[in-house]
N, C-alpha and C. Protein backbone atom coordinates (compact mmCIF):
# COMPACT_ATOMS: atom_id res chain seq x y z
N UNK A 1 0.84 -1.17 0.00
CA UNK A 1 0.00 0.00 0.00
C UNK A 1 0.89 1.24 0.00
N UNK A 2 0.46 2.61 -0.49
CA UNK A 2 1.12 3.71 -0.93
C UNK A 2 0.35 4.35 -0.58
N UNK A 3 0.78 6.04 0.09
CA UNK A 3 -0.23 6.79 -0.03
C UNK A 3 -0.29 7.85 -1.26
N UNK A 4 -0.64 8.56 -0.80
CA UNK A 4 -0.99 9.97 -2.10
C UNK A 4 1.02 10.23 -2.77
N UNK A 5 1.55 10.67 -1.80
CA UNK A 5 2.86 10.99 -1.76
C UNK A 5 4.21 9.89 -1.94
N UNK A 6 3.41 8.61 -2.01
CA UNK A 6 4.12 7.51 -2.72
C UNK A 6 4.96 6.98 -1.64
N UNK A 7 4.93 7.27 -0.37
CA UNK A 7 5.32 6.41 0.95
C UNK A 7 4.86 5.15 1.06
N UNK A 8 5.98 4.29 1.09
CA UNK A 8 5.47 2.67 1.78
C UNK A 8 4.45 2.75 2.83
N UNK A 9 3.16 2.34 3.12
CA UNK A 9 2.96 2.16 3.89
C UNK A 9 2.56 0.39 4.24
N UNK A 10 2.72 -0.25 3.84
CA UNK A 10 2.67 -1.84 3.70
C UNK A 10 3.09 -2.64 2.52
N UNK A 11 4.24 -2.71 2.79
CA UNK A 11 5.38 -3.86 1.60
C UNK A 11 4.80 -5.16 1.67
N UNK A 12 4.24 -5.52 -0.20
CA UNK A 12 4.60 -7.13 -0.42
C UNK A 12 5.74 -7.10 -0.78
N UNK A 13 6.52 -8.17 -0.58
CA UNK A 13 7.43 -8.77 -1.33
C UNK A 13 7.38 -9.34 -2.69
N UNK A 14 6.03 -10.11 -2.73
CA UNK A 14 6.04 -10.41 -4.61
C UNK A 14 5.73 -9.29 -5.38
N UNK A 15 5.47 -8.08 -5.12
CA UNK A 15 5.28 -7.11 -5.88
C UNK A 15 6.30 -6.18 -6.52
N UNK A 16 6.41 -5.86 -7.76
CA UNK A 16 7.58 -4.71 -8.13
C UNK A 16 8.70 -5.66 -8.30
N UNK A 17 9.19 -6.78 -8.13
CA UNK A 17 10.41 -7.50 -8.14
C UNK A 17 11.11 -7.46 -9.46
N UNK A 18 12.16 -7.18 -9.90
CA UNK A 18 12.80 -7.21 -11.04
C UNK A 18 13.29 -8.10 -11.72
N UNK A 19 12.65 -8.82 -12.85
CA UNK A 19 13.19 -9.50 -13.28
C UNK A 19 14.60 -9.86 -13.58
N UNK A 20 15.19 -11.35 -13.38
CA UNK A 20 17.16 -11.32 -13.24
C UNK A 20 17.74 -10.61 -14.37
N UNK A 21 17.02 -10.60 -15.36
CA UNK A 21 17.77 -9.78 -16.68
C UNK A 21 17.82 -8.84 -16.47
N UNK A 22 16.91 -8.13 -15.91
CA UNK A 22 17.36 -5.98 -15.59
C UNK A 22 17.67 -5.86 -14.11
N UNK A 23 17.95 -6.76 -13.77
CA UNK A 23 18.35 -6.23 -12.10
C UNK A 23 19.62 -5.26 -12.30
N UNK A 24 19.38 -4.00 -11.36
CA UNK A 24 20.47 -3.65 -11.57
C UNK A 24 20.29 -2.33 -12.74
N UNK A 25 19.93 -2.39 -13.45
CA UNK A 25 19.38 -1.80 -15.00
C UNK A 25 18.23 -1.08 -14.80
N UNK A 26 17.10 -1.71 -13.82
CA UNK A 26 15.64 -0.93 -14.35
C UNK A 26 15.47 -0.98 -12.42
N UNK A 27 14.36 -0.16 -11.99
CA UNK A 27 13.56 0.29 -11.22
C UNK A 27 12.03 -0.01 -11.12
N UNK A 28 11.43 -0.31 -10.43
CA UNK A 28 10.03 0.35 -10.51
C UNK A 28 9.75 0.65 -9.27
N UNK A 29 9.22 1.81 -9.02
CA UNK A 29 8.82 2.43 -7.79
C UNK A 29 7.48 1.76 -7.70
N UNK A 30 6.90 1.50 -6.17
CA UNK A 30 5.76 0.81 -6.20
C UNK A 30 4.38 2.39 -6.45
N UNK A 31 3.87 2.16 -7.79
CA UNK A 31 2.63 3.25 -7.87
C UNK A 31 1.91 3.40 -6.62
N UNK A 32 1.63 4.66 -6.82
CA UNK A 32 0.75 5.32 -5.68
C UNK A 32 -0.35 6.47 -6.34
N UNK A 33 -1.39 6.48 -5.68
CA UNK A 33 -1.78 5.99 -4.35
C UNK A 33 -2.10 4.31 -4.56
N UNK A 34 -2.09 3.68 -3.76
CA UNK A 34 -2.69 2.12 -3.67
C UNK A 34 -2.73 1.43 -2.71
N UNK A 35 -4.34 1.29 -1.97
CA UNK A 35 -5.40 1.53 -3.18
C UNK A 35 -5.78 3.27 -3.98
N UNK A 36 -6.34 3.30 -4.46
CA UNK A 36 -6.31 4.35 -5.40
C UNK A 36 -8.10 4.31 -5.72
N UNK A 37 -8.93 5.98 -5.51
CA UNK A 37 -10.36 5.60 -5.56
C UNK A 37 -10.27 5.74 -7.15
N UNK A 38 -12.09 5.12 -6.96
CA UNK A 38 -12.22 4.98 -8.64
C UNK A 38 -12.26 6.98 -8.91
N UNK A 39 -12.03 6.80 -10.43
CA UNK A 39 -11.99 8.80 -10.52
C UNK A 39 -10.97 9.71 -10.21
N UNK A 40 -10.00 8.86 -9.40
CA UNK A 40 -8.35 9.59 -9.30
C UNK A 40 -7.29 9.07 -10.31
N UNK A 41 -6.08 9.15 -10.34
CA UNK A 41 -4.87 9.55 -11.05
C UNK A 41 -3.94 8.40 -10.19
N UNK A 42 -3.59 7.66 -10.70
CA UNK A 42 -2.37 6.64 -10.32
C UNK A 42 -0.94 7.02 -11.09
N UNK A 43 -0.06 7.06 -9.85
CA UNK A 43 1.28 7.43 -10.72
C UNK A 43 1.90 6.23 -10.62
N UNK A 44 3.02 6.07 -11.78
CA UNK A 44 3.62 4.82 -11.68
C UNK A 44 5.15 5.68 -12.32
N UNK A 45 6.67 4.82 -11.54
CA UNK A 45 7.97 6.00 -12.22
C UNK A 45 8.75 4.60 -12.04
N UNK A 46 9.60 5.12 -13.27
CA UNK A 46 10.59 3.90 -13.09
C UNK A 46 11.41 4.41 -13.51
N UNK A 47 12.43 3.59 -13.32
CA UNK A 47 13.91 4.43 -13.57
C UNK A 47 15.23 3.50 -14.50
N UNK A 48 15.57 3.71 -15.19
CA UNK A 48 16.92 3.10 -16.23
C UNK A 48 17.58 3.54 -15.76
N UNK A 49 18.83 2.80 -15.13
CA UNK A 49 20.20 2.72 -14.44
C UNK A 49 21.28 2.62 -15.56
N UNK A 50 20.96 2.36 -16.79
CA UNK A 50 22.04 1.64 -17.53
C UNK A 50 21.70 2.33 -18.97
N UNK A 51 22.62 2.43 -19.51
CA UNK A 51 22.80 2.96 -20.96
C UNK A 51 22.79 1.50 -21.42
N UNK A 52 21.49 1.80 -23.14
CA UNK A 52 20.84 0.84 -23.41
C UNK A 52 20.78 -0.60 -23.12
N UNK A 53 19.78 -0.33 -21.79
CA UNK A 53 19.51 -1.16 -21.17
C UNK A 53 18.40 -2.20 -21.04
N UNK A 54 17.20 -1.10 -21.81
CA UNK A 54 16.00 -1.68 -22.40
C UNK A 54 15.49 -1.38 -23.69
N UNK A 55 14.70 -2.02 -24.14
CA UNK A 55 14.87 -1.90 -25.64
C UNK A 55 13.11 -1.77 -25.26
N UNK A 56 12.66 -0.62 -25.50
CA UNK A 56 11.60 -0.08 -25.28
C UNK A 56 10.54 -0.24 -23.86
N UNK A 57 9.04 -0.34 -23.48
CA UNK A 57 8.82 -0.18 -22.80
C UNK A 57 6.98 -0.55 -23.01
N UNK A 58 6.61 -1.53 -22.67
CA UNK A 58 5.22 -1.65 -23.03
C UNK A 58 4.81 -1.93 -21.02
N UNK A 59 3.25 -1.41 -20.61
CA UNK A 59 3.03 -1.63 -19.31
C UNK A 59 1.26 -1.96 -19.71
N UNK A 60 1.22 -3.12 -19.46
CA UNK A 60 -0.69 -3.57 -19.56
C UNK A 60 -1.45 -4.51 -18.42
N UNK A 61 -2.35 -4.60 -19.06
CA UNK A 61 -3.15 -5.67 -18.37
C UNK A 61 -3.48 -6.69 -18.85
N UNK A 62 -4.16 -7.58 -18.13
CA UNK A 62 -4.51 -8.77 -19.34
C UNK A 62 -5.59 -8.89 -18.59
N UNK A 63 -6.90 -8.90 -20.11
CA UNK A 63 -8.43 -8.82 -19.75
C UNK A 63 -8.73 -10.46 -19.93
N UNK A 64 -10.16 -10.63 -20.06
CA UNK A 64 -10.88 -11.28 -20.56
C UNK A 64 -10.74 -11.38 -22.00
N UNK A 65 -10.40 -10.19 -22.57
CA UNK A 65 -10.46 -10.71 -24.30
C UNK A 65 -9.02 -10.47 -24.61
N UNK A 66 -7.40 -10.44 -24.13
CA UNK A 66 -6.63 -10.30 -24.07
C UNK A 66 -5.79 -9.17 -23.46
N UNK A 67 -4.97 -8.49 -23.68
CA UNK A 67 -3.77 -7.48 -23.64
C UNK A 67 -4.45 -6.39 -23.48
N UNK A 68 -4.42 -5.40 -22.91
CA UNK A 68 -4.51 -3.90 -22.77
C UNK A 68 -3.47 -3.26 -22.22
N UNK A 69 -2.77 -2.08 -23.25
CA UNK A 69 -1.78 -1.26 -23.01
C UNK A 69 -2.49 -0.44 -21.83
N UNK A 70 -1.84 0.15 -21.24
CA UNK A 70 -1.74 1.23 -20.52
C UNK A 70 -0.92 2.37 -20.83
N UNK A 71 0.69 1.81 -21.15
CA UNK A 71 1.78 2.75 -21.30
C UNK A 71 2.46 1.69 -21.76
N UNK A 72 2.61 2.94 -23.09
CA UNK A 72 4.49 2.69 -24.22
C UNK A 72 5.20 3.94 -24.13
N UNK A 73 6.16 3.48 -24.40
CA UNK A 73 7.63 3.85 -24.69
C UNK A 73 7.99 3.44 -25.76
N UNK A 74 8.00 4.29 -26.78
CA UNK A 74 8.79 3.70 -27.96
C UNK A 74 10.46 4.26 -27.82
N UNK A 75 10.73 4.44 -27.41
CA UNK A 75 11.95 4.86 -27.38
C UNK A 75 13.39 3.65 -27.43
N UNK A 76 13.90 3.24 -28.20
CA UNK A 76 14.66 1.95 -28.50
C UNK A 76 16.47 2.41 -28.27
N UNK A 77 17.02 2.49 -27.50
CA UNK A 77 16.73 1.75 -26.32
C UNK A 77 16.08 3.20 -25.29
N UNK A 78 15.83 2.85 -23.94
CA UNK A 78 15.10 3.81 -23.32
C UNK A 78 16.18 4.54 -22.45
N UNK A 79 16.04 6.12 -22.45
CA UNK A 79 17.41 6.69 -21.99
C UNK A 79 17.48 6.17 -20.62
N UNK A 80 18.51 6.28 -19.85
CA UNK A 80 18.80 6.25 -18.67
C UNK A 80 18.29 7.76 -17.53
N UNK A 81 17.80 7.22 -16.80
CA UNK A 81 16.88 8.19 -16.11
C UNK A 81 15.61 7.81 -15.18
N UNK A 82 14.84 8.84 -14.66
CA UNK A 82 13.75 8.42 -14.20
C UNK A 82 12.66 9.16 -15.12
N UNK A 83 11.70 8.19 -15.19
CA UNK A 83 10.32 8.75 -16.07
C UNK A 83 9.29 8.44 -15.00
N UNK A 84 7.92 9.34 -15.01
CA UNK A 84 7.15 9.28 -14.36
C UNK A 84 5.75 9.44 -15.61
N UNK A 85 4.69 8.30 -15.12
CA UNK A 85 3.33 8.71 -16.35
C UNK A 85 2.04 8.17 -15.20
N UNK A 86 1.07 8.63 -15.43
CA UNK A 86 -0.13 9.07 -15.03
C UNK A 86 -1.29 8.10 -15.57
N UNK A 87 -2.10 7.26 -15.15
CA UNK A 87 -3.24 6.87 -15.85
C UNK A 87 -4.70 6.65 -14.94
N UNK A 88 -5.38 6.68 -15.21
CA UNK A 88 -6.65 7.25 -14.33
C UNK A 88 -7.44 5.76 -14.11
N UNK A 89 -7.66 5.59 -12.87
CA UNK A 89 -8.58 4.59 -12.30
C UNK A 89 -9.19 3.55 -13.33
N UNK A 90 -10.12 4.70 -13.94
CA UNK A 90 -10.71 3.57 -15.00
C UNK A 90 -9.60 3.22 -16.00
N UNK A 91 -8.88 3.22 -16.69
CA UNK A 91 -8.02 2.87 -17.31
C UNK A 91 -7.76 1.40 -17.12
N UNK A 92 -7.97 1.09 -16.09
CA UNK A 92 -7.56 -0.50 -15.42
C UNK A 92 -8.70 -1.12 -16.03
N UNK A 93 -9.55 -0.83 -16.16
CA UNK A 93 -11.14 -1.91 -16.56
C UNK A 93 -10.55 -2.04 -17.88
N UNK A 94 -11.26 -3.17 -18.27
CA UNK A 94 -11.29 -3.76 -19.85
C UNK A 94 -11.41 -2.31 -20.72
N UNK A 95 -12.83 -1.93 -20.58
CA UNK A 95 -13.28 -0.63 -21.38
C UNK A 95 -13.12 0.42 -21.09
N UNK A 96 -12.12 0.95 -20.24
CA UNK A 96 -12.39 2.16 -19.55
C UNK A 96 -13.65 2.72 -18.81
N UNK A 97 -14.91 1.54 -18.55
CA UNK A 97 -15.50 2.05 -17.83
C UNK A 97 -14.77 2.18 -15.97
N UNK A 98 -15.78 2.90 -15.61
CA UNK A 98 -15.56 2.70 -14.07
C UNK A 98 -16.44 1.50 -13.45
N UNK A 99 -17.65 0.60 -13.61
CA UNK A 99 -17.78 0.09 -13.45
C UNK A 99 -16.95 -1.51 -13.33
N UNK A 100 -15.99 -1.28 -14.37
CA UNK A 100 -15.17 -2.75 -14.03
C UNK A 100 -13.77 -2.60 -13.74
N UNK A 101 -13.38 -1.11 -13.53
CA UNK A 101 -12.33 -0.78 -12.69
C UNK A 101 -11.94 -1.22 -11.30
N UNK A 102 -13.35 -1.09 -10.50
CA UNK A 102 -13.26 -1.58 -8.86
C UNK A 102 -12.65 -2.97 -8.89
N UNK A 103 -11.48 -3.65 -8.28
CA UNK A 103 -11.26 -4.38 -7.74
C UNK A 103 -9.59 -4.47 -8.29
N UNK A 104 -8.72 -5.47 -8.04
CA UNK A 104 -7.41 -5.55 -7.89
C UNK A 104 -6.75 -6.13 -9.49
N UNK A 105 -5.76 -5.30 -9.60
CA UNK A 105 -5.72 -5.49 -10.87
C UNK A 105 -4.16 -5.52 -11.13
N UNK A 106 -3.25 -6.75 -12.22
CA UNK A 106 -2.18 -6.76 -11.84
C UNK A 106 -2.02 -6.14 -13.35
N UNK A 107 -0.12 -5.08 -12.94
CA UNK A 107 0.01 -4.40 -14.27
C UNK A 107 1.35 -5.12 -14.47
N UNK A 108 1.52 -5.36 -16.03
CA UNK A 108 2.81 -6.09 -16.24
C UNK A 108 3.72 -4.73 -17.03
N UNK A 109 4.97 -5.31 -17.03
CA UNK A 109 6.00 -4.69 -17.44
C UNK A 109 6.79 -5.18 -18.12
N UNK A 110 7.26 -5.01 -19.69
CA UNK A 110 7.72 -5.59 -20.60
C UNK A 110 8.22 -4.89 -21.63
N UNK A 111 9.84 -5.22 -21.71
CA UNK A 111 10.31 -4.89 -22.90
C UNK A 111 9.41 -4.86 -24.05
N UNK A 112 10.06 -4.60 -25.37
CA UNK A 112 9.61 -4.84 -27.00
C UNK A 112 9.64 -6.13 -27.06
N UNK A 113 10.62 -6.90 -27.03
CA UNK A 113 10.53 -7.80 -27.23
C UNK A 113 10.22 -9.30 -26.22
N UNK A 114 8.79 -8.43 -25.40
CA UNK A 114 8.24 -9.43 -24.90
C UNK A 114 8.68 -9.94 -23.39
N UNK A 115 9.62 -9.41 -23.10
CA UNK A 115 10.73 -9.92 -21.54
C UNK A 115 10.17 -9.32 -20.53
N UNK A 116 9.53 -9.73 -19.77
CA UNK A 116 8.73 -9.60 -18.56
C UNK A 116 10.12 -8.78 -17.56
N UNK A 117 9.62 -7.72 -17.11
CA UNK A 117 10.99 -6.83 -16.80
C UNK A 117 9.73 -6.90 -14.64
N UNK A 118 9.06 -6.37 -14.81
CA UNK A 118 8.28 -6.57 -13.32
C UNK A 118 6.99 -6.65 -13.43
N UNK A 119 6.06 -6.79 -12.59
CA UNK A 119 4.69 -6.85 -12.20
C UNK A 119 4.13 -6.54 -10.62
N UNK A 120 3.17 -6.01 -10.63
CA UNK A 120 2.64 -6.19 -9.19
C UNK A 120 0.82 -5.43 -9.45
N UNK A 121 0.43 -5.44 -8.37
CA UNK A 121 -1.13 -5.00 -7.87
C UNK A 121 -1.49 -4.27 -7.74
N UNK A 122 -2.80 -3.40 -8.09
CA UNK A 122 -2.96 -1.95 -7.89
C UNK A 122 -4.52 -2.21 -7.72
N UNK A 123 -4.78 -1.64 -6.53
CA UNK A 123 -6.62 -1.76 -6.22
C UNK A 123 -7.32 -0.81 -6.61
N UNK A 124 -8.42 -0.72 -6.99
CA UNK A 124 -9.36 0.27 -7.32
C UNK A 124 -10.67 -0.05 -6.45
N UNK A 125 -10.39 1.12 -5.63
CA UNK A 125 -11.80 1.05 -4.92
C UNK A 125 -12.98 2.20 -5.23
């Protein structure tokens, strides 16, 4: 859990973990707020440690009828730095409604070419 200001306030451990290929290379700060109400703004920032280190940047979900982006990066490879992006409650539902936003929803993290870089949970209440 996170609050508004992106403070730990209750660490999982399976969450945010870096895959062995970018350890070292990539970041992910755990998004905040979370939980997060339906109708607010979830931030999510991650950070490249390494000159070309990732070879772009895809972040989704996986519905009922497959894949939903959230956030790309086309940028090949992705500079070294921290980036910060924004996506709104409903965003998490299949359709962008708010009706199928409410409940816990896992976001993946993946190179271009498919390499599961982290994952973890983000609630919508």
């Amino acid at each position: 859990m996170t609050n508004n200001q992106g403070s730990v306030s209750s660490f999982d451990p399976d969450d945010w973990r870096i895959s062995p290929i970018y350890q070292g290379t990539f970041e992910v700060t755990p998004p905040y707020p979370n939980p997060v109400q339906l109708g607010n703004l979830i931030e999510f920032e991650y950070n490249v440690l390494s000159v070309q280190a990732v070879r772009g940047l895809d972040v989704r979900i996986q519905t009922n009828s497959g894949w939903k982006n959230l956030y790309r990066s086309f940028e090949n490879p992705l500079p070294p730095g921290q980036e910060i992006f924004r996506i709104s409650a409903s965003e998490l539902s299949p359709d962008n409604s708010d009706q199928l936003a409410r409940g816990l929803h896992r976001i993946y993290f993946f190179d271009f070419n498919q390499r599961l870089i982290s994952y973890g949970d983000v609630e919508v209440r």
